[in-house]
C-alpha atoms as a PDB file:
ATOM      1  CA  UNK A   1      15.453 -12.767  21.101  1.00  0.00           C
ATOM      2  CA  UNK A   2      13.338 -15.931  20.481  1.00  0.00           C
ATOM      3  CA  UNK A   3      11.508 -14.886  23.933  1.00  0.00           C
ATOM      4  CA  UNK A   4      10.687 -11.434  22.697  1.00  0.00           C
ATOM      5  CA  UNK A   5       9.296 -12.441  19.440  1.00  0.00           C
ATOM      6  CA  UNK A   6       6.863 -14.989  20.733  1.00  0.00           C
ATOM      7  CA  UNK A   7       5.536 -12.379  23.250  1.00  0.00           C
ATOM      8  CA  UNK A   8       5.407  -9.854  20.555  1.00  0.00           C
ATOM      9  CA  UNK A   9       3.263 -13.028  18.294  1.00  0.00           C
ATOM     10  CA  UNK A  10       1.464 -13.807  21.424  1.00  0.00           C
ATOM     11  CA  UNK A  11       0.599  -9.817  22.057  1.00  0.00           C
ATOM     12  CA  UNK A  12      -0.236  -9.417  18.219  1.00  0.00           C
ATOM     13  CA  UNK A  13      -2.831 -12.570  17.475  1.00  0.00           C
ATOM     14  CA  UNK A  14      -4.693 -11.915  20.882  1.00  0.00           C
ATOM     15  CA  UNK A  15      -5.080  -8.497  20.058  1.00  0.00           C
ATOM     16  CA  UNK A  16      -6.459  -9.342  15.947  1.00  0.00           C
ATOM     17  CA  UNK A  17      -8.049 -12.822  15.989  1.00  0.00           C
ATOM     18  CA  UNK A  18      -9.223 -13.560  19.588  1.00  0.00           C
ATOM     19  CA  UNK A  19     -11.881 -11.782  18.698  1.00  0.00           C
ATOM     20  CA  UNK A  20     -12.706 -12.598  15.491  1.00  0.00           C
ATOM     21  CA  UNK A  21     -12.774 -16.387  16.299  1.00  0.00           C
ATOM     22  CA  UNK A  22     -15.195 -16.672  19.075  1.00  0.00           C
ATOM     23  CA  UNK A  23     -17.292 -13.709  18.674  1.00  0.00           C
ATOM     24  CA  UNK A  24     -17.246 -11.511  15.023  1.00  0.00           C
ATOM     25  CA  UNK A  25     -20.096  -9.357  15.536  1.00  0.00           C
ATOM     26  CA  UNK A  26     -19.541  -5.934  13.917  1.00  0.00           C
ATOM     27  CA  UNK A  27     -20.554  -3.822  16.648  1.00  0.00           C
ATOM     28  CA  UNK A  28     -17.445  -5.782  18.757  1.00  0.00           C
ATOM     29  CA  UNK A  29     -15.156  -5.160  15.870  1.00  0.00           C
ATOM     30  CA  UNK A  30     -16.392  -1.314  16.166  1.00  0.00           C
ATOM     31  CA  UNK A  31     -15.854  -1.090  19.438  1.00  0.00           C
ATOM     32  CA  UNK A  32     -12.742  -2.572  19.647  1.00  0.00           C
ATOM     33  CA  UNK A  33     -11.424  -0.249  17.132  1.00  0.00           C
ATOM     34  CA  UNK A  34     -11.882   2.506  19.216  1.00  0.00           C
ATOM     35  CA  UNK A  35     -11.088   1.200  22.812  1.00  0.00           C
ATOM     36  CA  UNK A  36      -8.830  -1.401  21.871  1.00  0.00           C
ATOM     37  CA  UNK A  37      -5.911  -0.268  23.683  1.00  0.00           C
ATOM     38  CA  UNK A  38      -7.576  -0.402  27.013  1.00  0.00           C
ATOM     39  CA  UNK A  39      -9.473  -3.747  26.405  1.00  0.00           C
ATOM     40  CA  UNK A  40      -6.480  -5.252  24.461  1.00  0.00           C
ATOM     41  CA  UNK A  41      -3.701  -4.407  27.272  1.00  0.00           C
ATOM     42  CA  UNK A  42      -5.349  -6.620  30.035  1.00  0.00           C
ATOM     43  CA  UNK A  43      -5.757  -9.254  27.344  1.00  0.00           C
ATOM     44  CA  UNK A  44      -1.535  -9.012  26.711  1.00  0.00           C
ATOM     45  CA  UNK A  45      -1.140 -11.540  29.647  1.00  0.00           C
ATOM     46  CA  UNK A  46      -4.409 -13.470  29.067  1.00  0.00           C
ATOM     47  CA  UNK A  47      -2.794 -17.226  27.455  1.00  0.00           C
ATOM     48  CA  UNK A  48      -5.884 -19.079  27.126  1.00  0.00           C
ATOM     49  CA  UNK A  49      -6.625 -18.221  23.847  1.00  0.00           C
ATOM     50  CA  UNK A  50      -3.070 -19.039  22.386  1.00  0.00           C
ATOM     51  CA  UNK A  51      -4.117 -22.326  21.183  1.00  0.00           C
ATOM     52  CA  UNK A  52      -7.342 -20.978  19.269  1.00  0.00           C
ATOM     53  CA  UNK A  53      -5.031 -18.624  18.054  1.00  0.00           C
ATOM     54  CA  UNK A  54      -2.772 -20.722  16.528  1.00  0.00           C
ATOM     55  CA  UNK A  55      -4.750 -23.221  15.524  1.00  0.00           C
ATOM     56  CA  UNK A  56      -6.740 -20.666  13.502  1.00  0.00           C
ATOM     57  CA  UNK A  57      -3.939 -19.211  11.658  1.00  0.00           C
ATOM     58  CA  UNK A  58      -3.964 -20.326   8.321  1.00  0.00           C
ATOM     59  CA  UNK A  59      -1.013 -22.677   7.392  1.00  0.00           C
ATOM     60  CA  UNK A  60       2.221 -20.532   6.876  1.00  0.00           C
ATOM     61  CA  UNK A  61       0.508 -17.438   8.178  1.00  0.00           C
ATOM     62  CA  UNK A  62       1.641 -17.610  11.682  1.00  0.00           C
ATOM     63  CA  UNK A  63       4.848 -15.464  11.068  1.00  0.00           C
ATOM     64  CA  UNK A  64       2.693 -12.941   9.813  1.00  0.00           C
ATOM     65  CA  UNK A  65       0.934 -10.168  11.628  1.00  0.00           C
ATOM     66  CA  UNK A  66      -2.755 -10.480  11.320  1.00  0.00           C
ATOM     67  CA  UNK A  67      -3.726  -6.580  11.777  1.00  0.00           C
ATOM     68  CA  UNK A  68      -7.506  -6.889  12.204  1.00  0.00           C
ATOM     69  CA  UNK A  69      -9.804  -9.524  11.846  1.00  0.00           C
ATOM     70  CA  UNK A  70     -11.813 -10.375   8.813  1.00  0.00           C
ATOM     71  CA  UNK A  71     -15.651  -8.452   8.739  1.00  0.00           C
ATOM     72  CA  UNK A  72     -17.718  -7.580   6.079  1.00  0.00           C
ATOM     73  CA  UNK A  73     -17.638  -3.692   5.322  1.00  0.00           C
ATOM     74  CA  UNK A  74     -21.568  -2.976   4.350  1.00  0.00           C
ATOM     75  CA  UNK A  75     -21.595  -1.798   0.730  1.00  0.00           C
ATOM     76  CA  UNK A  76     -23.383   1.464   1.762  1.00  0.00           C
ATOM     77  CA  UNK A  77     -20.190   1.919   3.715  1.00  0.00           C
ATOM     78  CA  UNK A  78     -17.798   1.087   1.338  1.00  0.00           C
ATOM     79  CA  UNK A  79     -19.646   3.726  -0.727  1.00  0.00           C
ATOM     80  CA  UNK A  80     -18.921   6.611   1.458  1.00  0.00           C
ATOM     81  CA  UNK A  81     -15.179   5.353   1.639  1.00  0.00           C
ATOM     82  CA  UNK A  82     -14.532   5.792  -1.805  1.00  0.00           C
ATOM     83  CA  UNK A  83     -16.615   8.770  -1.990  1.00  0.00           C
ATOM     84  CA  UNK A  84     -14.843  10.202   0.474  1.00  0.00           C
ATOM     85  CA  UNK A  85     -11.508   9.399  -0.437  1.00  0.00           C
ATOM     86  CA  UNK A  86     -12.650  11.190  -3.995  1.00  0.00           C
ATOM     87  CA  UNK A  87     -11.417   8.108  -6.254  1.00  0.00           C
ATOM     88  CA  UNK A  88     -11.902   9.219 -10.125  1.00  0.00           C
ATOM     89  CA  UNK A  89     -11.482   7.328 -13.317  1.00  0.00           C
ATOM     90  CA  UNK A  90      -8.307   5.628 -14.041  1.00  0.00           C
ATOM     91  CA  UNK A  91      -6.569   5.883 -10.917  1.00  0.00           C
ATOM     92  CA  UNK A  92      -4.402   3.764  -8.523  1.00  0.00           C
ATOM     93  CA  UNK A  93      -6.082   2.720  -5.547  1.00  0.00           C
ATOM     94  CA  UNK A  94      -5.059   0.202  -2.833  1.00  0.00           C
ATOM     95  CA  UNK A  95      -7.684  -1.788  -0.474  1.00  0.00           C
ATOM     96  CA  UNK A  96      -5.228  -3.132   2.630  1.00  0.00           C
ATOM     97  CA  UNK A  97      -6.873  -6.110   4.029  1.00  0.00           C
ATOM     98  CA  UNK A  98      -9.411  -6.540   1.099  1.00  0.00           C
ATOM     99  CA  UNK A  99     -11.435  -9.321   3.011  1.00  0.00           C
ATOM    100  CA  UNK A 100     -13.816 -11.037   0.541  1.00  0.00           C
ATOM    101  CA  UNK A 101     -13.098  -7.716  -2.523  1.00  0.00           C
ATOM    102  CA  UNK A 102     -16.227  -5.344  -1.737  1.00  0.00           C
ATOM    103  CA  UNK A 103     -14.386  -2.437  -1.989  1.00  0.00           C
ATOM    104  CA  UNK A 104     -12.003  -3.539  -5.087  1.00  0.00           C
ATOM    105  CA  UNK A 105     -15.072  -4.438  -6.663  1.00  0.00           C
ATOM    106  CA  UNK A 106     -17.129  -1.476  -6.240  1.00  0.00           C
ATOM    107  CA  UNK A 107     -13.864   1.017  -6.979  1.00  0.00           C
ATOM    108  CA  UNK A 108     -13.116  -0.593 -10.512  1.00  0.00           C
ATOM    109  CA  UNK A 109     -16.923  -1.267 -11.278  1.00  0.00           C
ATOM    110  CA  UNK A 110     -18.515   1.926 -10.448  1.00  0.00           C
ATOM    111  CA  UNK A 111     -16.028   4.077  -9.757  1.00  0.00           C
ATOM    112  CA  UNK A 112     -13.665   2.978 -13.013  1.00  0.00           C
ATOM    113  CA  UNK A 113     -10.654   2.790 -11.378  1.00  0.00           C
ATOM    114  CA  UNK A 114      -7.551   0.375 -10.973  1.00  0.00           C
ATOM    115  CA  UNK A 115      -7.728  -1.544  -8.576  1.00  0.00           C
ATOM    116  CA  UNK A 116      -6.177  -3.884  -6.068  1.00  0.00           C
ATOM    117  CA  UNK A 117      -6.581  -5.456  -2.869  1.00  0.00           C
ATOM    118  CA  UNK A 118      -4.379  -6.888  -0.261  1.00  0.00           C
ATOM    119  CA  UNK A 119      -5.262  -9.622   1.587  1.00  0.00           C
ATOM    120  CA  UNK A 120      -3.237 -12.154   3.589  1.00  0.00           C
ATOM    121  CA  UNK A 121      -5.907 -15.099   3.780  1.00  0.00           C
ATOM    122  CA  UNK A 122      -5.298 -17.828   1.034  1.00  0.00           C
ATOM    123  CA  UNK A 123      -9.059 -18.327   1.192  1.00  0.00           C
ATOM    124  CA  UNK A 124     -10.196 -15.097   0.652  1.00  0.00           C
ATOM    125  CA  UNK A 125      -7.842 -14.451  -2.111  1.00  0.00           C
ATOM    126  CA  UNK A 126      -9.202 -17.048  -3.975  1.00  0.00           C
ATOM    127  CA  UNK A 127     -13.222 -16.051  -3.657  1.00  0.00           C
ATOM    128  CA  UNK A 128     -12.573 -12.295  -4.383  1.00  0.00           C
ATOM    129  CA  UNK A 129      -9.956 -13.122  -7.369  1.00  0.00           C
ATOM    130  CA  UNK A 130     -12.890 -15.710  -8.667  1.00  0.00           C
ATOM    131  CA  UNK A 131     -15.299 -13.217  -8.013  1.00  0.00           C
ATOM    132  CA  UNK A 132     -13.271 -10.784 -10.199  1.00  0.00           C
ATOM    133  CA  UNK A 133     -13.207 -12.939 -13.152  1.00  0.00           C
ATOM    134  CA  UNK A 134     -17.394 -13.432 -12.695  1.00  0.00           C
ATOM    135  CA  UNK A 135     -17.436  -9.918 -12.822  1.00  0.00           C
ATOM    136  CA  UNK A 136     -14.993  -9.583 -16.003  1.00  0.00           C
ATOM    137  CA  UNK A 137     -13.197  -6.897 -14.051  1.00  0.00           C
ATOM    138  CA  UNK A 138      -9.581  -8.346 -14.277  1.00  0.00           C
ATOM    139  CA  UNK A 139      -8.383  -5.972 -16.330  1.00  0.00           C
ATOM    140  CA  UNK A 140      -8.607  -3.154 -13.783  1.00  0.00           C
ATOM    141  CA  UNK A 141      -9.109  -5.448 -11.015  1.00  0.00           C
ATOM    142  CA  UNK A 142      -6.892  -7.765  -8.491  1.00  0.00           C
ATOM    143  CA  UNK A 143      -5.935  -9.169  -5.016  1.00  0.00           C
ATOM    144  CA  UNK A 144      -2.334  -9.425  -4.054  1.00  0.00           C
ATOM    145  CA  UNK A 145      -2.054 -12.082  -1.332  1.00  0.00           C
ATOM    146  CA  UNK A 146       0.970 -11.337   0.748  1.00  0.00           C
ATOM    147  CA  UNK A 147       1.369  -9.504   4.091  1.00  0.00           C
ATOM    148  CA  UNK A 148      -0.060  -5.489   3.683  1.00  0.00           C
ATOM    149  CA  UNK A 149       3.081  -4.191   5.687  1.00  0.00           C
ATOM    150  CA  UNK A 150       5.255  -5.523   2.912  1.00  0.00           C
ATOM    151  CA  UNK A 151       4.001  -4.241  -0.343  1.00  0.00           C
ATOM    152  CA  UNK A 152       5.074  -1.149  -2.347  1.00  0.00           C
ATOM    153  CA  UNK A 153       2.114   1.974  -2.427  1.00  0.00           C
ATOM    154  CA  UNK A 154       4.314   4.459  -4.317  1.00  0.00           C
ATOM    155  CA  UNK A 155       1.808   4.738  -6.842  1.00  0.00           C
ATOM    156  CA  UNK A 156      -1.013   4.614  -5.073  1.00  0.00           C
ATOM    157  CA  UNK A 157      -3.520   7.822  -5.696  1.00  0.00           C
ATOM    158  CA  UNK A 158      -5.471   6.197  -2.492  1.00  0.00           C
ATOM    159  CA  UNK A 159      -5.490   3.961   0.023  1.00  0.00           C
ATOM    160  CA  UNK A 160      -8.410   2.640   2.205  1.00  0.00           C
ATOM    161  CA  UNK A 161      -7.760   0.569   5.242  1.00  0.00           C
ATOM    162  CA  UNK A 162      -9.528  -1.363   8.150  1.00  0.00           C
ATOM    163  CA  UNK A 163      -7.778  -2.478  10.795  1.00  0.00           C
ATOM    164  CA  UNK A 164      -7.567  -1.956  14.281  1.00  0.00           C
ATOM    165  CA  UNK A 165      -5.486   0.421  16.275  1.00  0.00           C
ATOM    166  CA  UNK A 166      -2.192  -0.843  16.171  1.00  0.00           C
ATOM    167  CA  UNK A 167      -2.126  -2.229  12.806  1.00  0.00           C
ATOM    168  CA  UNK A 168      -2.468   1.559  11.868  1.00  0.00           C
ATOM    169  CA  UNK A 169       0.764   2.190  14.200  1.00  0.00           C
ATOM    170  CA  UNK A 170       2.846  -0.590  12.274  1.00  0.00           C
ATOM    171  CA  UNK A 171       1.224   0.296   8.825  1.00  0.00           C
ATOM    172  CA  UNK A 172       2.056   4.668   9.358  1.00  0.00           C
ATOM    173  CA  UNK A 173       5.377   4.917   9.134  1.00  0.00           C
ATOM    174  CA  UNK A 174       5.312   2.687   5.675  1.00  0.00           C
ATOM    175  CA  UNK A 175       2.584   4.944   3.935  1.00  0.00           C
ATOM    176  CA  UNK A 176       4.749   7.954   5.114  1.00  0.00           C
ATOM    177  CA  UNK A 177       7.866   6.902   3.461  1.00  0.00           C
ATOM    178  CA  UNK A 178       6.101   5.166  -0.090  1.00  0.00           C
ATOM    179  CA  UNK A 179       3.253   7.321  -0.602  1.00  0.00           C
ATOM    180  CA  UNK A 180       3.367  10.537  -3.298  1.00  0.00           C
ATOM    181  CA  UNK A 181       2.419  13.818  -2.313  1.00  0.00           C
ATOM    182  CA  UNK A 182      -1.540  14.677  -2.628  1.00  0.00           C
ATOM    183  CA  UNK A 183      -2.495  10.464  -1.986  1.00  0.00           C
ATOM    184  CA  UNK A 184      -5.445  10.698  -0.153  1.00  0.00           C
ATOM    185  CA  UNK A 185      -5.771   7.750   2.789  1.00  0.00           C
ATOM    186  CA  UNK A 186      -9.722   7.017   4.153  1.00  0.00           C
ATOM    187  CA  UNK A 187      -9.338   4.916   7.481  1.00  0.00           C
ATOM    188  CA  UNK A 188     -12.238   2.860   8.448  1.00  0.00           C
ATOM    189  CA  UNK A 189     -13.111   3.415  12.329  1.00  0.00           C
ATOM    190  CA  UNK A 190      -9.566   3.389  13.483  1.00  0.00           C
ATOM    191  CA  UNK A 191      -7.215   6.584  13.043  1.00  0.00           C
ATOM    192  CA  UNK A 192      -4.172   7.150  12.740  1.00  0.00           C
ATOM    193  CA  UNK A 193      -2.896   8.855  15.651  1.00  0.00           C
ATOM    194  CA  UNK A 194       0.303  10.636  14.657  1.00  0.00           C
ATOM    195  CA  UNK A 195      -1.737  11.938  11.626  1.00  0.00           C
ATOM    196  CA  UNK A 196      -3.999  15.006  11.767  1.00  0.00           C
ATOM    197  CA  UNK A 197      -7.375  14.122   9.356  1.00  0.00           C
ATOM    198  CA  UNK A 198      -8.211  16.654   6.944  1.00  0.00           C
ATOM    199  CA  UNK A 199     -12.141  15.179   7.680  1.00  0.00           C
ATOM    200  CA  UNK A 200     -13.797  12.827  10.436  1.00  0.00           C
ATOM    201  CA  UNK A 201     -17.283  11.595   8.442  1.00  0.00           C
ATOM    202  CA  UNK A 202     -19.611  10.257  11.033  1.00  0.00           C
ATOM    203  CA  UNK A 203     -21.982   6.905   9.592  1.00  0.00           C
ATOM    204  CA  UNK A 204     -25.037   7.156  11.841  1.00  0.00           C
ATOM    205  CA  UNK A 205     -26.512   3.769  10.938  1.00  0.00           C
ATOM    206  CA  UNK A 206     -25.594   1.263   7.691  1.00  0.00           C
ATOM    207  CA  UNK A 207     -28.925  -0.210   7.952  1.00  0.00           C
ATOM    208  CA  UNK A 208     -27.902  -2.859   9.566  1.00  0.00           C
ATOM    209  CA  UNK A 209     -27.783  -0.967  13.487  1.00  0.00           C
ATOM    210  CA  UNK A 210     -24.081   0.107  13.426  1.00  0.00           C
ATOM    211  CA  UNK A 211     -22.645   3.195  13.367  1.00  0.00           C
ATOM    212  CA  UNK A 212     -19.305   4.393  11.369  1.00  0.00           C
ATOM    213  CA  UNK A 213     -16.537   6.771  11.681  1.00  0.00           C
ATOM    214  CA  UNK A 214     -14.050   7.315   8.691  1.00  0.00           C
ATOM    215  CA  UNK A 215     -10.977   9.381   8.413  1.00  0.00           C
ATOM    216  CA  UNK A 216      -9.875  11.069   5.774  1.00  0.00           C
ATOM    217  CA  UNK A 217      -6.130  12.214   5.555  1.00  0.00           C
ATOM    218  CA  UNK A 218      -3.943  13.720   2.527  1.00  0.00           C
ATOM    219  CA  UNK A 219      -0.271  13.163   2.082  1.00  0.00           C
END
C-alpha cells in the first residue's frame, strides 16, 4: 500500500510542479494542458526531479495533490471566463486553484458577485486575502486555503477551473455528485473529457502571444 501511494505522489508532483519549477512559461503550461498525457506518461518513470519536487512543496502540502501549477491567468482572459460562464449579480461562484485572486477579484468587483477562491498555497492565500481587504471586497470576497478536491460546491451557481488534464479527471466525479442542476462550469484550456461542452470559445491572442481555449459546460 505504502509502495502504491508514493508512486501515485511520485506520478502526481512530476506531472503538476516539474514544470512549474524549472520552466513556468505560459505557452508550456498551454501546451501541456493539451498534450499532457503523452508528454507526462514518459515523465511517470523519470526520478530526477523527485527531489525538486519535494523540496518545493510547501511545508505540510506534500500529502496533497498539486493539480496544476501556479500561472497568472491574463485579466483579458479571466474576462471572457466569467463572461462566458454568464456570472450575474449576487451569485455563488467558485475559482478552484485561485492562484494570486484575479478572477475572485474581478467576479465580486465587476461582476458583483460572491465570491471565493480555492487555493492550496499558504503564500498565495495570504497575498490574494490581503489583496481583498485593499480592495474592501471582503464582504463578497474570499480564499479558502485547503485542498480543491475536498471542499463542498453545492451551492455553487459556477465554477471556473485551471488545471491540467488529470486534475480535471480527479476533480469530475466531485462536481457531478455536489453541483445543482443548471451550474454552469468554464474550464480553462483543459476539458473535461467525460463531459460534452455546451461551447468551446477559442482566445486567439491575450496580448501577450498566447492563445486560449475555454470550455463551457452546464450541469
Amino acid at each position: 500500500m505504502c509502495e502504491s501511494r508514493c508512486k501515485g505522489r511520485v506520478k502526481n508532483a512530476i506531472t503538476a510542479t516539474t514544470f512549474a519549477i524549472l520552466f513556468r512559461p505560459a505557452i508550456l503550461y498551454h501546451w501541456l494542458t493539451e498534450n499532457g498525457p503523452t508528454i507526462l506518461e514518459l515523465m511517470r518513470n523519470s526520478l530526477f526531479v523527485l527531489p525538486l519536487v519535494i523540496s518545493a512543496l510547501a511545508p505540510g502540502q506534500q500529502d496533497t495533490e498539486v493539480l496544476a501549477p501556479y500561472y497568472e491567468t491574463p485579466e483579458m482572459v479571466v474576462d471572457r471566463m466569467l463572461q462566458l460562464g454568464n456570472l450575474r449579480p449576487g451569485e455563488k461562484m467558485y475559482d478552484l486553484g485561485s492562484g494570486d485572486g484575479r478572477i475572485v477579484v474581478m467576479a465580486a468587483q465587476k461582476y458583483k458577485a460572491d465570491a471565493t477562491g480555492v487555493e492550496l498555497d499558504r503564500t498565495l492565500v495570504k497575498q490574494s486575502t490581503k489583496h481583498l481587504r485593499k480592495l474592501g471586497l471582503t464582504s463578497t470576497a474570499r480564499i479558502v486555503q485547503g485542498d480543491l478536491l475536498k471542499q463542498d460546491y453545492s451551492s455553487a451557481d459556477l465554477i471556473t477551473v485551471y488545471l491540467l488534464p488529470f486534475g480535471n479527471e480527479k476533480l469530475a466525479p466531485i462536481l457531478e455528485k455536489q453541483l445543482k442542476p443548471g451550474c454552469r462550469i468554464v474550464s480553462h484550456n483543459a476539458a473535461f473529457t467525460s463531459w460534452t461542452p455546451v461551447k468551446i470559445e477559442e482566445i486567439a491572442s491575450d496580448g501577450e502571444g498566447h492563445s486560449h481555449r475555454l470550455y463551457f459546460y452546464q450541469r
